[in-house]
PDB file of N, CA and C in Angstrom:
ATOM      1  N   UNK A   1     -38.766  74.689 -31.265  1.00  0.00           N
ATOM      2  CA  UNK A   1     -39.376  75.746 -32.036  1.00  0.00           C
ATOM      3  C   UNK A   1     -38.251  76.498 -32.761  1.00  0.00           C
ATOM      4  N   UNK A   2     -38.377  76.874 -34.490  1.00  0.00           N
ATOM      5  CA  UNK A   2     -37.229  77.207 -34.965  1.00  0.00           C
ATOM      6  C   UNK A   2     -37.341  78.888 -35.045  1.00  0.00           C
ATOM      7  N   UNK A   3     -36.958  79.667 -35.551  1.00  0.00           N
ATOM      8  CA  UNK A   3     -36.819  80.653 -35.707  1.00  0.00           C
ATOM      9  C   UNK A   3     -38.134  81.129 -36.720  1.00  0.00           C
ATOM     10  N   UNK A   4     -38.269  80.317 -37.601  1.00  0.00           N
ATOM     11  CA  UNK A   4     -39.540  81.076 -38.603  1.00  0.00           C
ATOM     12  C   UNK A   4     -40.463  80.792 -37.687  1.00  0.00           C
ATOM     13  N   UNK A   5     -40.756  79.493 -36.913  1.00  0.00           N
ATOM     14  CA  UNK A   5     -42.335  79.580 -36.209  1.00  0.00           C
ATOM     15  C   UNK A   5     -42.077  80.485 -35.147  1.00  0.00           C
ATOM     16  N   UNK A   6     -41.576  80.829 -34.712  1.00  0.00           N
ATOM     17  CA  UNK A   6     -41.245  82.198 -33.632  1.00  0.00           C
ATOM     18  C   UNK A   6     -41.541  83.207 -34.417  1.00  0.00           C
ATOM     19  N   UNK A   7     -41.211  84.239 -35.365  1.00  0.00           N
ATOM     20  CA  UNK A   7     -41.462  84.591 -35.882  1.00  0.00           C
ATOM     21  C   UNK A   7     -43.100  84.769 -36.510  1.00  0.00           C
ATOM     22  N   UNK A   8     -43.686  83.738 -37.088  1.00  0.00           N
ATOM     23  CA  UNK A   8     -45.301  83.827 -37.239  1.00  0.00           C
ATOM     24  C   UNK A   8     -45.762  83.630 -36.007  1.00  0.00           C
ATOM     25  N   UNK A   9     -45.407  83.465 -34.962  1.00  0.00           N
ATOM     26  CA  UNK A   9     -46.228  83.398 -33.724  1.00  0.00           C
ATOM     27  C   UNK A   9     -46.613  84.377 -33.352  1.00  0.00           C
ATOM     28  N   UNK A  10     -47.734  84.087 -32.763  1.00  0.00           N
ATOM     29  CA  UNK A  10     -48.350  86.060 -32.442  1.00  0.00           C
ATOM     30  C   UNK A  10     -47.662  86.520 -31.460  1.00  0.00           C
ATOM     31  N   UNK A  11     -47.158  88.141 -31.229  1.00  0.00           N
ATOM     32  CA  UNK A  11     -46.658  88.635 -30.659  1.00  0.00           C
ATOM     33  C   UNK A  11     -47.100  89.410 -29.586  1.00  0.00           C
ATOM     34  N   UNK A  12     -46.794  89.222 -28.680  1.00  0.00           N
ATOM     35  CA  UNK A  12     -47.911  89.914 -26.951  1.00  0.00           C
ATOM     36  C   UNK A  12     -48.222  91.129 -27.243  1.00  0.00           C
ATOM     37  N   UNK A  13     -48.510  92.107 -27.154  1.00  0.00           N
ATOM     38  CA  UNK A  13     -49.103  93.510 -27.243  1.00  0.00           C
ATOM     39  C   UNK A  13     -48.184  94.568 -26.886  1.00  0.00           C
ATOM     40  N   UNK A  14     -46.935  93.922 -25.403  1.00  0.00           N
ATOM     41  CA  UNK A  14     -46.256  94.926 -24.926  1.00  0.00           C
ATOM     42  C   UNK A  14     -45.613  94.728 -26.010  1.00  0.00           C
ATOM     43  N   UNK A  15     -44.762  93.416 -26.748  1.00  0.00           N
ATOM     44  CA  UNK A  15     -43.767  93.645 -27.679  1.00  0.00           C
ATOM     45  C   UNK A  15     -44.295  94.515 -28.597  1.00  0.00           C
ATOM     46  N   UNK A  16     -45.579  94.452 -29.164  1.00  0.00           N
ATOM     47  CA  UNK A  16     -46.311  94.970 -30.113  1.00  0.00           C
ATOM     48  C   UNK A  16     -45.857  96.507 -30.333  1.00  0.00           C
ATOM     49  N   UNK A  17     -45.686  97.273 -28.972  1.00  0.00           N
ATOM     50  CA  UNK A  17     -45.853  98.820 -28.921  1.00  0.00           C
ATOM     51  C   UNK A  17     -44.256  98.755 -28.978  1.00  0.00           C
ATOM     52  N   UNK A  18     -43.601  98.236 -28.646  1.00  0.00           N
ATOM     53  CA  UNK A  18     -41.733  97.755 -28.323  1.00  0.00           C
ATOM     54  C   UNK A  18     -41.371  98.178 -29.929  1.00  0.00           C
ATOM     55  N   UNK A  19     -42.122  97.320 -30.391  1.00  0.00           N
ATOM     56  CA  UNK A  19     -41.770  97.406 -32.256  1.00  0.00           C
ATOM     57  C   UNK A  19     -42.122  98.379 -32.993  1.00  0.00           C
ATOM     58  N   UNK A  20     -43.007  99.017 -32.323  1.00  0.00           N
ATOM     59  CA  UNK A  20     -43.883 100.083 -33.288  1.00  0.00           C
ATOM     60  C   UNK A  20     -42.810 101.629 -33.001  1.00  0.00           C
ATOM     61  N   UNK A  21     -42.453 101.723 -31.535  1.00  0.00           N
ATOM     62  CA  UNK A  21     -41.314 102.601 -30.725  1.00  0.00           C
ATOM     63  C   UNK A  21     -39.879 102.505 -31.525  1.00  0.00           C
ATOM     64  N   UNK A  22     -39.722 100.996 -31.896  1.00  0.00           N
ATOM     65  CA  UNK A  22     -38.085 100.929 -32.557  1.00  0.00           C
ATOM     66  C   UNK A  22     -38.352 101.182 -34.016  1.00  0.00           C
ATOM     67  N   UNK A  23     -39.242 100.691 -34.748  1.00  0.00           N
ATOM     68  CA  UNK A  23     -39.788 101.075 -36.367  1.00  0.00           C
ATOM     69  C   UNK A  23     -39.626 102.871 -36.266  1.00  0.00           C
ATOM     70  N   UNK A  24     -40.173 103.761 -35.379  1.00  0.00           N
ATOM     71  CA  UNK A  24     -40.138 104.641 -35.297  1.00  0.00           C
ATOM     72  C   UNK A  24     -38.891 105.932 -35.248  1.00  0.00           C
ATOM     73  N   UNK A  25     -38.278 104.781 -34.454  1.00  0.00           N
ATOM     74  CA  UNK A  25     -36.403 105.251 -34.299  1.00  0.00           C
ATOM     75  C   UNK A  25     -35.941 105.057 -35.920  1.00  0.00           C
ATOM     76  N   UNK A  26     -36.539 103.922 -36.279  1.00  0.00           N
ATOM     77  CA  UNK A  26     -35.632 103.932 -37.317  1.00  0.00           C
ATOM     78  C   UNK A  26     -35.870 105.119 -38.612  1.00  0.00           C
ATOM     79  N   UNK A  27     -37.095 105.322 -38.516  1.00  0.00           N
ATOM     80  CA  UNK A  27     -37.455 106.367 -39.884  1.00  0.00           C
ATOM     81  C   UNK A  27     -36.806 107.762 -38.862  1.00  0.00           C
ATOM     82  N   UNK A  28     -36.916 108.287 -38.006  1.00  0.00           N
ATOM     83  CA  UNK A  28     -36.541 109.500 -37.403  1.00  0.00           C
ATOM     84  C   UNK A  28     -34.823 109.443 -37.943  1.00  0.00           C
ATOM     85  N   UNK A  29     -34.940 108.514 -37.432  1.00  0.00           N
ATOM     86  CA  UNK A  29     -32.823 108.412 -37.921  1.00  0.00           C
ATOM     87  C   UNK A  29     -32.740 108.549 -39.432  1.00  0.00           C
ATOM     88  N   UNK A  30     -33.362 107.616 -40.115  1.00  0.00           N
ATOM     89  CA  UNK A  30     -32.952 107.484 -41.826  1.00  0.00           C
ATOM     90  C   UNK A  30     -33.441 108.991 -42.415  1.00  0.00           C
ATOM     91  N   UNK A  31     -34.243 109.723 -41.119  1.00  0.00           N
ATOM     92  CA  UNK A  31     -34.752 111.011 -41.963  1.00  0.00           C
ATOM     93  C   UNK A  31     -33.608 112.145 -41.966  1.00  0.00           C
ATOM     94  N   UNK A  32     -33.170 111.738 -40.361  1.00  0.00           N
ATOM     95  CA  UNK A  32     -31.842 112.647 -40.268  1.00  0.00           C
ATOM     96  C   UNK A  32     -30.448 112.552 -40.711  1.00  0.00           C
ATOM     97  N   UNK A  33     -30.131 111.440 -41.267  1.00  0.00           N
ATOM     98  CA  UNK A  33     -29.187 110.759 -41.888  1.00  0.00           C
ATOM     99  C   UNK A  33     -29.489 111.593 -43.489  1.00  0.00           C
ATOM    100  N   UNK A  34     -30.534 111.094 -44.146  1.00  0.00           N
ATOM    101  CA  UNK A  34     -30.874 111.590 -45.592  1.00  0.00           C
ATOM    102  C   UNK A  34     -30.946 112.693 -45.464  1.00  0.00           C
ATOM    103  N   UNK A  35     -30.826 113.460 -44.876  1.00  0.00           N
ATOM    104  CA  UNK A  35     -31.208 115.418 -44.570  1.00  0.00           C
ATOM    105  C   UNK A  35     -30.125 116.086 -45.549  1.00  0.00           C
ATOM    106  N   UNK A  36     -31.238 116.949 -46.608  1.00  0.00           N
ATOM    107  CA  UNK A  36     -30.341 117.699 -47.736  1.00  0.00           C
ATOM    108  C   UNK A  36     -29.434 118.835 -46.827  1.00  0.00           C
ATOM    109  N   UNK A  37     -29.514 119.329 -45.754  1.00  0.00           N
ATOM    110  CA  UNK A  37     -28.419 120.074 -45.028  1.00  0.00           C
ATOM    111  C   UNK A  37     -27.843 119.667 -44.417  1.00  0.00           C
ATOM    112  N   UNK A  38     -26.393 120.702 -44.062  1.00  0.00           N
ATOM    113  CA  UNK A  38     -25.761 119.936 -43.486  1.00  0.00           C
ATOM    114  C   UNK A  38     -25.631 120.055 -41.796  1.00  0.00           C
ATOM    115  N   UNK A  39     -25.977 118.907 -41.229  1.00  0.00           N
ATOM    116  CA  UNK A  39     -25.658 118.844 -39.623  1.00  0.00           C
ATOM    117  C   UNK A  39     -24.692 118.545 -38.698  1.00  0.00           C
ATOM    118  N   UNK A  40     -24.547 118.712 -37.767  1.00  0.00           N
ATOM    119  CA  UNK A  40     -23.554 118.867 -36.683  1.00  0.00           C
ATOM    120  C   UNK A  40     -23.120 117.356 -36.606  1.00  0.00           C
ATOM    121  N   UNK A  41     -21.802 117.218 -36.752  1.00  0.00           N
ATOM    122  CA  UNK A  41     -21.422 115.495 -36.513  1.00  0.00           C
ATOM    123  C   UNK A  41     -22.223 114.848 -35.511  1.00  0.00           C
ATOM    124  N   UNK A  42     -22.270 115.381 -34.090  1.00  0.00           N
ATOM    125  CA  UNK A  42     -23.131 114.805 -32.846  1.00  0.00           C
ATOM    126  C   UNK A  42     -24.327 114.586 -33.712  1.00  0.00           C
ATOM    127  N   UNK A  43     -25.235 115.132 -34.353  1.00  0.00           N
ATOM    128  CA  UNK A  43     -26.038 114.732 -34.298  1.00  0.00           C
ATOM    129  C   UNK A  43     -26.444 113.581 -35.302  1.00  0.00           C
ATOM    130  N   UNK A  44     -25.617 113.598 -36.497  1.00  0.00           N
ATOM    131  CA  UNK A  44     -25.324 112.249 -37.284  1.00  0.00           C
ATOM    132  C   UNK A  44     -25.273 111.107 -36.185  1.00  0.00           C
ATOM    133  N   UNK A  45     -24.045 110.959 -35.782  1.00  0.00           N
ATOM    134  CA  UNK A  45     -23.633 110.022 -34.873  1.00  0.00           C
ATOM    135  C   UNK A  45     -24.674 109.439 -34.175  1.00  0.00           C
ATOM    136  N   UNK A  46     -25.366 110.541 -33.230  1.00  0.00           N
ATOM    137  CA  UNK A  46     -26.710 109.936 -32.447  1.00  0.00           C
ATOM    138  C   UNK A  46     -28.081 109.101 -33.517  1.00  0.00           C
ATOM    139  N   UNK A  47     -27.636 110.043 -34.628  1.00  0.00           N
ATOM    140  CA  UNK A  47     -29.097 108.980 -35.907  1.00  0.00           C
ATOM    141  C   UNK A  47     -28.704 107.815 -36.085  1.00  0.00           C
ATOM    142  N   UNK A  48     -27.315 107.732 -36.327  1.00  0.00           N
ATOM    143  CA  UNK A  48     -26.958 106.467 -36.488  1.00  0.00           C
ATOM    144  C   UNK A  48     -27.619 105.546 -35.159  1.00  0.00           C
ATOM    145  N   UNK A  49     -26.720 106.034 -33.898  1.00  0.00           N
ATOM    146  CA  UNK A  49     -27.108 105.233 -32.704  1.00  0.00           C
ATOM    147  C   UNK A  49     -28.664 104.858 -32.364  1.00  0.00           C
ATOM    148  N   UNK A  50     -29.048 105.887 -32.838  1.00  0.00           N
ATOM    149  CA  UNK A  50     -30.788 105.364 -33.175  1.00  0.00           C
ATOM    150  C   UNK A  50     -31.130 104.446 -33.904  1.00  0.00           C
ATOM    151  N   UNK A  51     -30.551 104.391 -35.317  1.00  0.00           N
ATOM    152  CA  UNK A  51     -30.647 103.322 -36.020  1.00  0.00           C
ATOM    153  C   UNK A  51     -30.894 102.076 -35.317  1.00  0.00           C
ATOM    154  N   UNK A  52     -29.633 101.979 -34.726  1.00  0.00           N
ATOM    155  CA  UNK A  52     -28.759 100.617 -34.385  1.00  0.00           C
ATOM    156  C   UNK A  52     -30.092 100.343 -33.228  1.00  0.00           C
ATOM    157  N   UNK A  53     -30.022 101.324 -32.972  1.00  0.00           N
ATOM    158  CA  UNK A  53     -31.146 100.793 -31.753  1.00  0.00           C
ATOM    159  C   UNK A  53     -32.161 100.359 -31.962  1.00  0.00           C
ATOM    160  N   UNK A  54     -32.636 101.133 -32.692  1.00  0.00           N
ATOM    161  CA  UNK A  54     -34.540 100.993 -33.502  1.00  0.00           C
ATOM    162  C   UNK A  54     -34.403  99.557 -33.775  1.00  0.00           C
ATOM    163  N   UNK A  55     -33.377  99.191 -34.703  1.00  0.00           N
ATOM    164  CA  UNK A  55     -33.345  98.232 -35.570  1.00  0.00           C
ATOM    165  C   UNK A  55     -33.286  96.620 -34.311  1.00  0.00           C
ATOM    166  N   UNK A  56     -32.983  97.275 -33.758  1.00  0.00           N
ATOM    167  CA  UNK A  56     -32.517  95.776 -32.579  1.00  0.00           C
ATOM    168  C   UNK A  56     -33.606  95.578 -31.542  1.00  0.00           C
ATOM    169  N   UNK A  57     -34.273  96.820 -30.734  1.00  0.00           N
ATOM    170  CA  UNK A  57     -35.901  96.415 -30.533  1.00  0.00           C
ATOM    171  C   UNK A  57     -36.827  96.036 -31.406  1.00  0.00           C
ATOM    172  N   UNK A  58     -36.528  96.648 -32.551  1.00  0.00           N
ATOM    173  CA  UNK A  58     -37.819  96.166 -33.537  1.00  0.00           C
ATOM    174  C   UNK A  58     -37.660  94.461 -34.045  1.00  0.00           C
ATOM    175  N   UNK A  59     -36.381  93.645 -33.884  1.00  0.00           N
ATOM    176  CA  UNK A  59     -35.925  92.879 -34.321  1.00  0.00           C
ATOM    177  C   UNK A  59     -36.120  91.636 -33.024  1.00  0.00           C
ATOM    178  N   UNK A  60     -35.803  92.427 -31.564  1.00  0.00           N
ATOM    179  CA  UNK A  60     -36.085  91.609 -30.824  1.00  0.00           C
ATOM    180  C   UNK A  60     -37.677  91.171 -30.307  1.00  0.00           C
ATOM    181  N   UNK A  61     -38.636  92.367 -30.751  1.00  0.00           N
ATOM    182  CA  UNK A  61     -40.001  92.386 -30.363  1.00  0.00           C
ATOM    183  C   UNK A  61     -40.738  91.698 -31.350  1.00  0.00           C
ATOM    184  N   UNK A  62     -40.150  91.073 -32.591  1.00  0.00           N
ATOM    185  CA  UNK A  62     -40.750  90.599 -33.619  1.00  0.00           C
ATOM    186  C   UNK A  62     -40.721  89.048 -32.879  1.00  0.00           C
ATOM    187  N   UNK A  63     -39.407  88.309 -32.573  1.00  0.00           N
ATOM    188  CA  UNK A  63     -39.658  87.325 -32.566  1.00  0.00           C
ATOM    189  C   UNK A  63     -39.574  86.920 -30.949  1.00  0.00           C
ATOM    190  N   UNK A  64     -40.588  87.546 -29.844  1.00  0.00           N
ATOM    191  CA  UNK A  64     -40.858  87.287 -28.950  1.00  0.00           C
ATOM    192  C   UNK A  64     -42.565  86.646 -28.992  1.00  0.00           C
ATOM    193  N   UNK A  65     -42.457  85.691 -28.027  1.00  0.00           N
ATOM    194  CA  UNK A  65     -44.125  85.083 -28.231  1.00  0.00           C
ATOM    195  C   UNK A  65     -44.470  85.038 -26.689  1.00  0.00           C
ATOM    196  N   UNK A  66     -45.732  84.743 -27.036  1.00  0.00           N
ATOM    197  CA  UNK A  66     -46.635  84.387 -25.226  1.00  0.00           C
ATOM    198  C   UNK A  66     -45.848  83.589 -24.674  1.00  0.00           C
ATOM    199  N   UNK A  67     -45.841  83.254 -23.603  1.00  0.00           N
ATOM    200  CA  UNK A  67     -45.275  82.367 -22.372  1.00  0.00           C
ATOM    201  C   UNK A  67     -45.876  81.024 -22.471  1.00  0.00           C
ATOM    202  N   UNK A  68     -47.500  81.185 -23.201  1.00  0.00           N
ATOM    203  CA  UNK A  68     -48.207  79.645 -23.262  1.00  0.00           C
ATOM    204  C   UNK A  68     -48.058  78.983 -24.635  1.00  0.00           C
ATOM    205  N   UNK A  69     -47.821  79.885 -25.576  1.00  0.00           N
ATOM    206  CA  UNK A  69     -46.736  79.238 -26.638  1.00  0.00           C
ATOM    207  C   UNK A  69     -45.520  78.348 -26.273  1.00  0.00           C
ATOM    208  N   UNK A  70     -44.660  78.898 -25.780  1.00  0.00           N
ATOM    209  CA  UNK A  70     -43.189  79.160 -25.419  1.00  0.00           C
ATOM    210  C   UNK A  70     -43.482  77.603 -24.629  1.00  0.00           C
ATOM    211  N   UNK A  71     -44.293  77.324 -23.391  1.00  0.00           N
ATOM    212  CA  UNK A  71     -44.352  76.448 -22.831  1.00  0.00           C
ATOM    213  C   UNK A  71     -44.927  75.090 -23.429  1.00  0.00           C
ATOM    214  N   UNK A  72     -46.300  75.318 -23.943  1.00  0.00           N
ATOM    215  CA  UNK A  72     -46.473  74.328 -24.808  1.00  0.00           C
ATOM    216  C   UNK A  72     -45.598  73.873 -26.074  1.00  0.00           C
ATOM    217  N   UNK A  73     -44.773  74.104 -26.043  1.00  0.00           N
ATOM    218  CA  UNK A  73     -43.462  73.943 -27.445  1.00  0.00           C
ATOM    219  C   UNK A  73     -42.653  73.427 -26.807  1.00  0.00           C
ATOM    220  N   UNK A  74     -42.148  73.624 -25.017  1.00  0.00           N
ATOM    221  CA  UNK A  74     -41.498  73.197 -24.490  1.00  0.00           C
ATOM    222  C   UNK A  74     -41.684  71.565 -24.373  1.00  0.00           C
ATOM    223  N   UNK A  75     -43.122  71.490 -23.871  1.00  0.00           N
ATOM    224  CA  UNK A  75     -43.488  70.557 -23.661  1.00  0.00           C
ATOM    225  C   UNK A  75     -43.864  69.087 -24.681  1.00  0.00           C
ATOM    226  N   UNK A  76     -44.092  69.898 -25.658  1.00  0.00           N
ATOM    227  CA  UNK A  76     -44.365  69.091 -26.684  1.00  0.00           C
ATOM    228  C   UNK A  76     -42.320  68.098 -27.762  1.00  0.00           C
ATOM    229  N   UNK A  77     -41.454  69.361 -26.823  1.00  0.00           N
ATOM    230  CA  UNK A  77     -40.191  68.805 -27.289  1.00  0.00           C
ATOM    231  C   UNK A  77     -39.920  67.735 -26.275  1.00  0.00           C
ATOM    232  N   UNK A  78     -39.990  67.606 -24.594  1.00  0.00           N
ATOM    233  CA  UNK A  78     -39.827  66.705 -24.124  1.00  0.00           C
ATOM    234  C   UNK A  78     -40.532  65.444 -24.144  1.00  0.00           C
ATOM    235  N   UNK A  79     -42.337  65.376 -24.791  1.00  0.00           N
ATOM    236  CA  UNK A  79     -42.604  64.040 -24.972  1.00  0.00           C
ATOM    237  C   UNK A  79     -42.017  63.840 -26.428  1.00  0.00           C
ATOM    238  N   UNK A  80     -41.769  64.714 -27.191  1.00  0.00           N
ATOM    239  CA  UNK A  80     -40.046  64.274 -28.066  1.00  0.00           C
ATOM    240  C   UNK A  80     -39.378  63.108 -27.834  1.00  0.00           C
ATOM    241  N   UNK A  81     -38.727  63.246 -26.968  1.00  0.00           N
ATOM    242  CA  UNK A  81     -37.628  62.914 -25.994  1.00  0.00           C
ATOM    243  C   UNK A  81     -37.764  61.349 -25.932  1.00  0.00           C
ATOM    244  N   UNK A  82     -38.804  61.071 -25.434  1.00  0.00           N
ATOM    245  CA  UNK A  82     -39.134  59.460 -24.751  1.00  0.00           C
ATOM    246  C   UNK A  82     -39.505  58.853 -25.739  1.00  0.00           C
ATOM    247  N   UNK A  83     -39.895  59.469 -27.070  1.00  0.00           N
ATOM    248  CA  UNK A  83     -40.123  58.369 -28.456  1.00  0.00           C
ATOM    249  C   UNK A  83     -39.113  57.799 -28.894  1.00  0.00           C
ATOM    250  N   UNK A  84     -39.468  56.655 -29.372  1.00  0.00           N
ATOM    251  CA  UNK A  84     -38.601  55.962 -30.021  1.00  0.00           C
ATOM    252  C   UNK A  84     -38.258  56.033 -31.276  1.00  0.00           C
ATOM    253  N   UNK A  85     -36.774  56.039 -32.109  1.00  0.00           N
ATOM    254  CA  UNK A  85     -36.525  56.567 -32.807  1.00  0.00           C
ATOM    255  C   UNK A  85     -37.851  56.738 -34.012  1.00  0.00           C
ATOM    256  N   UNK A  86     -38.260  55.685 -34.499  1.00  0.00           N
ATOM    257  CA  UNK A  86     -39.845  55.651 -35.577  1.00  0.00           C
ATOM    258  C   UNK A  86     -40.427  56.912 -35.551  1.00  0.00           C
ATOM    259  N   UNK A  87     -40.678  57.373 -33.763  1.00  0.00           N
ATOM    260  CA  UNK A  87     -41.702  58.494 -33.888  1.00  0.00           C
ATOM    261  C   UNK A  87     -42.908  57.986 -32.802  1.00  0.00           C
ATOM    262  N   UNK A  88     -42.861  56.872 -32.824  1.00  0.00           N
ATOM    263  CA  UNK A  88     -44.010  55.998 -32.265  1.00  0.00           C
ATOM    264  C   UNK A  88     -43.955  55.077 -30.696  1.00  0.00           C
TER     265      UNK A  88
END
């Protein structure tokens, strides 16, 4: 299974709320980052660290799938395996 079909594969529900939590980090940060006043370095620093964060749950919850995906893909690579080069 490559990376794009991971990706369109449907995503479990917990990741679902995982992504919606890190999407969320990320606008809170880009809001405090873009802020026409000026703020305390700490608290730059921490928007950033939000960023980084948001951006890496939201990134890891995208391309997580069911377990009966995951397995049937498994499975379908090992009778892979025993074909002969043709396919057949």
């Amino acid at each position: 299974m490559n990376i794009v079909e991971r990706i369109k594969a449907p995503t479990p529900k917990f990741f679902k709320i995982l992504r919606s939590i890190g999407l969320a980090l990320l606008g809170i940060s880009g809001t405090i980052v873009a802020a026409p006043i000026v703020l305390p370095a700490v608290v730059e620093n921490a928007a950033g660290y939000l960023a980084v964060a948001g951006g890496v749950v939201s990134a890891v919850s995208q391309v997580t799938i069911p377990e009966e995906i995951l397995r049937k893909a498994q499975d379908d690579k090992k009778a892979n395996l025993n074909k002969a080069r043709d396919g057949d």
